[in-house]
N, C-alpha and C. Protein backbone atom coordinates (compact mmCIF):
# COMPACT_ATOMS: atom_id res chain seq x y z
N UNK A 1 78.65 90.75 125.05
CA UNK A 1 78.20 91.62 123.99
C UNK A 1 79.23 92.70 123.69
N UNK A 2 79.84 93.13 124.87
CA UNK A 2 80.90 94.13 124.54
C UNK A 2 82.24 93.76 124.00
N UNK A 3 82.54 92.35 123.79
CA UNK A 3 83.78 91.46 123.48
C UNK A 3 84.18 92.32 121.90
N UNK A 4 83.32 92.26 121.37
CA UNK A 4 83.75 92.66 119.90
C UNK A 4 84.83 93.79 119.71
N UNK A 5 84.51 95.12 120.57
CA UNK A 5 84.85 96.37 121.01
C UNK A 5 86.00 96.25 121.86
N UNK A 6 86.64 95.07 122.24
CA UNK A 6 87.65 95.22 123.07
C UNK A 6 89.18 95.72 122.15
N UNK A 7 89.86 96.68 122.33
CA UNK A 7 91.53 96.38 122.29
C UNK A 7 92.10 95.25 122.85
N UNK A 8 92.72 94.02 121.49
CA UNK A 8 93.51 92.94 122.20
C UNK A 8 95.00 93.32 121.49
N UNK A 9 95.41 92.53 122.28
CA UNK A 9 97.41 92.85 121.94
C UNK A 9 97.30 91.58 121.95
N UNK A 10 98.18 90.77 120.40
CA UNK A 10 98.24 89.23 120.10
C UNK A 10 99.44 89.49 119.95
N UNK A 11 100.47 88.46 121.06
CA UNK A 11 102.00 88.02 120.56
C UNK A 11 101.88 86.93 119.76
N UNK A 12 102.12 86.75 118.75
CA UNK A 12 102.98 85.86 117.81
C UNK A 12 104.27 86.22 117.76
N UNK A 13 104.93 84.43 117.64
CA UNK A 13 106.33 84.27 117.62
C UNK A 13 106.35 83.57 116.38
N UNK A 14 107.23 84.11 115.23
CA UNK A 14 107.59 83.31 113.81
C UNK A 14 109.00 83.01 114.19
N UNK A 15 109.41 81.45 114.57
CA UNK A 15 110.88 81.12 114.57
C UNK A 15 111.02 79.90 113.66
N UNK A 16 112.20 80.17 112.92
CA UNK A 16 113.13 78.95 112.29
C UNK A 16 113.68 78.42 112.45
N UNK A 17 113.75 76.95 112.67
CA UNK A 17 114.33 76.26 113.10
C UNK A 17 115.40 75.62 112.29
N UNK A 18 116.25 74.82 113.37
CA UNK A 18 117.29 74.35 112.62
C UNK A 18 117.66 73.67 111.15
N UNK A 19 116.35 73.15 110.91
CA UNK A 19 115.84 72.46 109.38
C UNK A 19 115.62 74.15 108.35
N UNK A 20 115.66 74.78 108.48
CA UNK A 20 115.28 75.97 107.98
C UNK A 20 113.49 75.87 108.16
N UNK A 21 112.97 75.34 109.05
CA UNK A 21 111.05 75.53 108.58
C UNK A 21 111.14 76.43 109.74
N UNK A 22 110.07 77.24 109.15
CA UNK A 22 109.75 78.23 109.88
C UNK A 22 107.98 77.61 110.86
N UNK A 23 108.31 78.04 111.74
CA UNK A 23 107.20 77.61 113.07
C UNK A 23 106.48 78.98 113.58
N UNK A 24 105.43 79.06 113.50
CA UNK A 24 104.41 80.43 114.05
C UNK A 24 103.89 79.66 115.45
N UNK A 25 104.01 80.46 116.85
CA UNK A 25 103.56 80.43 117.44
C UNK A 25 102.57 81.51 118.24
N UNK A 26 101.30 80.87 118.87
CA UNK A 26 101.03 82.25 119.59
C UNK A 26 100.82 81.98 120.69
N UNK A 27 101.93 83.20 121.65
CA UNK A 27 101.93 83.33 122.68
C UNK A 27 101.16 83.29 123.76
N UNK A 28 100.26 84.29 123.41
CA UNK A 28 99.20 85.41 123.94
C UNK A 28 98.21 85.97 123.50
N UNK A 29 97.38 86.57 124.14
CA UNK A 29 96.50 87.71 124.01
C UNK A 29 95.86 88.51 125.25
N UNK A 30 96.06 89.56 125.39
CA UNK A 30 95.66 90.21 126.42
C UNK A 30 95.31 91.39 126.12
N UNK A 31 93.82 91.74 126.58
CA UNK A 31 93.47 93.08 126.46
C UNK A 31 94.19 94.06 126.64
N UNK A 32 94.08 95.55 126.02
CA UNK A 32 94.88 96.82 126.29
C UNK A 32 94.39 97.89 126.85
N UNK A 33 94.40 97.71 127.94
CA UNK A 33 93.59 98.99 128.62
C UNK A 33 94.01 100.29 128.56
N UNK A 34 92.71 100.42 127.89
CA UNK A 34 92.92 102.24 127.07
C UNK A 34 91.97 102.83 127.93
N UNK A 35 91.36 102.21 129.25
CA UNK A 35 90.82 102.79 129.91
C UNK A 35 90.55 102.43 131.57
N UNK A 36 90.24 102.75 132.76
CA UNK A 36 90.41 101.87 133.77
C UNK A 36 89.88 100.74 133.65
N UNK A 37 90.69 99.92 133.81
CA UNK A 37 90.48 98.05 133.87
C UNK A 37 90.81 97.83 135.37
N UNK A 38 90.34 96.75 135.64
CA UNK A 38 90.64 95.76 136.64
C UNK A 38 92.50 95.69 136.83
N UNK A 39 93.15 95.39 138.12
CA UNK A 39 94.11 95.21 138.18
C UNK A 39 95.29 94.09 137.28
N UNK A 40 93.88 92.89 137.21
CA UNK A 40 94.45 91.88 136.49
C UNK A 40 94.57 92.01 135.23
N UNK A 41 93.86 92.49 134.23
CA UNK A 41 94.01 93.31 132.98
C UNK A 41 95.13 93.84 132.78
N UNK A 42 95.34 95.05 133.70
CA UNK A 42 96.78 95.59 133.78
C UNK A 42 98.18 94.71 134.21
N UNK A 43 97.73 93.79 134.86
CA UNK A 43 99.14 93.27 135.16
C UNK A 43 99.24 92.25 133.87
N UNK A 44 98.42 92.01 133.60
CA UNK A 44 98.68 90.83 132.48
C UNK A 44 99.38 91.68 130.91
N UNK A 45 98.82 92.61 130.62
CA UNK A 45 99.39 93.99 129.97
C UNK A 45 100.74 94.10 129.64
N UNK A 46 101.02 94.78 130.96
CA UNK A 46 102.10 94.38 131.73
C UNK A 46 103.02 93.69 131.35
N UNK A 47 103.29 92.27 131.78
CA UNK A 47 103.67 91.27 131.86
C UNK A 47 103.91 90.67 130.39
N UNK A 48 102.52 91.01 129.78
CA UNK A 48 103.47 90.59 127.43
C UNK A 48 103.88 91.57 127.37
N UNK A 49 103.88 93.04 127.90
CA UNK A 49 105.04 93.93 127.20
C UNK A 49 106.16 93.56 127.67
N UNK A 50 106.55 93.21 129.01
CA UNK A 50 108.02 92.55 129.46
C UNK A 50 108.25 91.48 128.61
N UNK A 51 107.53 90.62 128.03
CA UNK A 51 107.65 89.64 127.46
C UNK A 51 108.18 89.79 126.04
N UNK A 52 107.33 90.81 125.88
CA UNK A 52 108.00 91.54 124.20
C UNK A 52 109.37 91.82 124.31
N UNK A 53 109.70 92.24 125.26
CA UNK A 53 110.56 93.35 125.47
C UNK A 53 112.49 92.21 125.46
N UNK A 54 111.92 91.37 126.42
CA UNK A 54 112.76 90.32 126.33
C UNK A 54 113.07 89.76 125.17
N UNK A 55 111.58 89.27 124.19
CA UNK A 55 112.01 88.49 122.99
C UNK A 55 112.74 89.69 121.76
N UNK A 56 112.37 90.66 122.24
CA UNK A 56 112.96 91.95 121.38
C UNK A 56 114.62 91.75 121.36
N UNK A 57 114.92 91.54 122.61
CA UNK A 57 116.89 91.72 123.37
C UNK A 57 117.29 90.84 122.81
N UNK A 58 116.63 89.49 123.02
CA UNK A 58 117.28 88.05 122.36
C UNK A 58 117.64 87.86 121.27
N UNK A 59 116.10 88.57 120.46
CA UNK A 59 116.21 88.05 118.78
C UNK A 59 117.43 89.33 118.29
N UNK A 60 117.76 90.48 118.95
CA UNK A 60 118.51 91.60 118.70
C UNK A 60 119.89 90.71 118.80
N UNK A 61 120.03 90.23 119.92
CA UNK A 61 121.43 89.87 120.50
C UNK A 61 121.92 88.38 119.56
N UNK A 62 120.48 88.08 119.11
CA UNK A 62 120.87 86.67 117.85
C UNK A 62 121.45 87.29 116.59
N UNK A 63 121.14 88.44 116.13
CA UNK A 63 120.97 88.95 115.27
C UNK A 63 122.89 89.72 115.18
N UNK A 64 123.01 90.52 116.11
CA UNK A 64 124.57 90.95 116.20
C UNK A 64 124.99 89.78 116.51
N UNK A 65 125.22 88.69 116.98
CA UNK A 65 126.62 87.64 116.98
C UNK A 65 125.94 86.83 116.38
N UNK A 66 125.10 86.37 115.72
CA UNK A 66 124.86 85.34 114.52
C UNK A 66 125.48 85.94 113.38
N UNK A 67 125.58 86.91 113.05
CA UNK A 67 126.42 87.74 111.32
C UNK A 67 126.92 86.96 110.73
N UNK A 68 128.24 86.74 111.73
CA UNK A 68 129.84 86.49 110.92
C UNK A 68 129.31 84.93 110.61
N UNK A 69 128.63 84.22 111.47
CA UNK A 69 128.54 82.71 111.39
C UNK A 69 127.45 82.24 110.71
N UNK A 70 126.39 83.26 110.31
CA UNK A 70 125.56 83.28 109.32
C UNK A 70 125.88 83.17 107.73
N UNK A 71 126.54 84.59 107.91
CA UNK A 71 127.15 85.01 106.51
C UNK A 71 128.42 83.92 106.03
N UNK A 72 129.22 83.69 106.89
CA UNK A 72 130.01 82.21 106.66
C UNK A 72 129.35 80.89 106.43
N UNK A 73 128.37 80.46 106.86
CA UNK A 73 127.78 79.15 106.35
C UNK A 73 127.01 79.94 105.37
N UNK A 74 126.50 80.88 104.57
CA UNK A 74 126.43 81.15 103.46
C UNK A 74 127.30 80.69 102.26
N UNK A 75 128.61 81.42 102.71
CA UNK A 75 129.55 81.34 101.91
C UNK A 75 130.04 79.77 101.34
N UNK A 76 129.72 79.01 102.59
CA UNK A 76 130.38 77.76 102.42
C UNK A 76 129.33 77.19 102.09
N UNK A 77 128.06 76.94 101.89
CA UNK A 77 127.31 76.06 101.15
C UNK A 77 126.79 76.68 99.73
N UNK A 78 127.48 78.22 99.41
CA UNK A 78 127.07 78.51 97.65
C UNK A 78 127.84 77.94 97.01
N UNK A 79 126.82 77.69 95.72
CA UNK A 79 127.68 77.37 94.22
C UNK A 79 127.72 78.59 93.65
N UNK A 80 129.07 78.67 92.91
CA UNK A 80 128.81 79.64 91.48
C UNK A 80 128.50 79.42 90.26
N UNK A 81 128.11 79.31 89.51
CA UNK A 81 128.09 78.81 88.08
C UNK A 81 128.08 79.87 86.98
N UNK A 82 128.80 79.64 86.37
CA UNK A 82 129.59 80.46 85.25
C UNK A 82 129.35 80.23 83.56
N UNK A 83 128.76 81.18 83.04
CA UNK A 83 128.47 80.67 81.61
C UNK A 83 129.54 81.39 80.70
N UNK A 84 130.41 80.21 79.51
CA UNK A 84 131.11 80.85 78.66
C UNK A 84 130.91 82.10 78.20
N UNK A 85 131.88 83.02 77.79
CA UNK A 85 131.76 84.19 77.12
C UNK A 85 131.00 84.20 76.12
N UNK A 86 131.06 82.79 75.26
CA UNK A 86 130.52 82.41 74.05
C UNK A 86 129.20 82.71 73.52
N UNK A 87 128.49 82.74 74.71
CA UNK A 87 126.99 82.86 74.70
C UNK A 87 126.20 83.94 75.23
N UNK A 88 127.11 85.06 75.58
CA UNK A 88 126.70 86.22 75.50
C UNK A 88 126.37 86.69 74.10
N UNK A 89 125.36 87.81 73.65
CA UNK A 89 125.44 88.39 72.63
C UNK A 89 126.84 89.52 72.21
């Protein structure tokens, strides 16, 4: 009866994969004790904030050395296309 009233913390993971599709996963859910809980409550807590904390460093550390090799396979798979002067007003 008291379930409704709980604080939950939901990890979802949105990653793209090599096809460009994007994939939602969910991790987790674990209550947030905003008040004394049980030990296991807390360690589980715990344990997705380390979890956050990690996928935080990774997707950071993808993010600084993916750039140059990002922004380069950009470059190399655009078209430009160019319309005569003619057809401006």
């Amino acid at each position: 009866m008291g379930d409704e009233n709980r604080n939950e913390l939901h990890l979802n993971l949105l990653v793209r994969d090599i096809r460009n599709v994007h994939r939602y996963y969910h991790l987790r859910s674990v209550e947030i004790p905003v008040q004394f809980s049980n030990g296991r409550v807390v360690y589980e807590f715990i344990e997705t904030l380390l979890l956050l904390r990690n996928l935080l460093i990774t997707n950071l550390s993808l993010l600084y050395h993916g750039t140059v090799t990002s922004s380069q396979r950009l470059k190399e798979g655009s078209t430009t296309v160019t319309t005569p002067r003619d057809d401006y007003p």
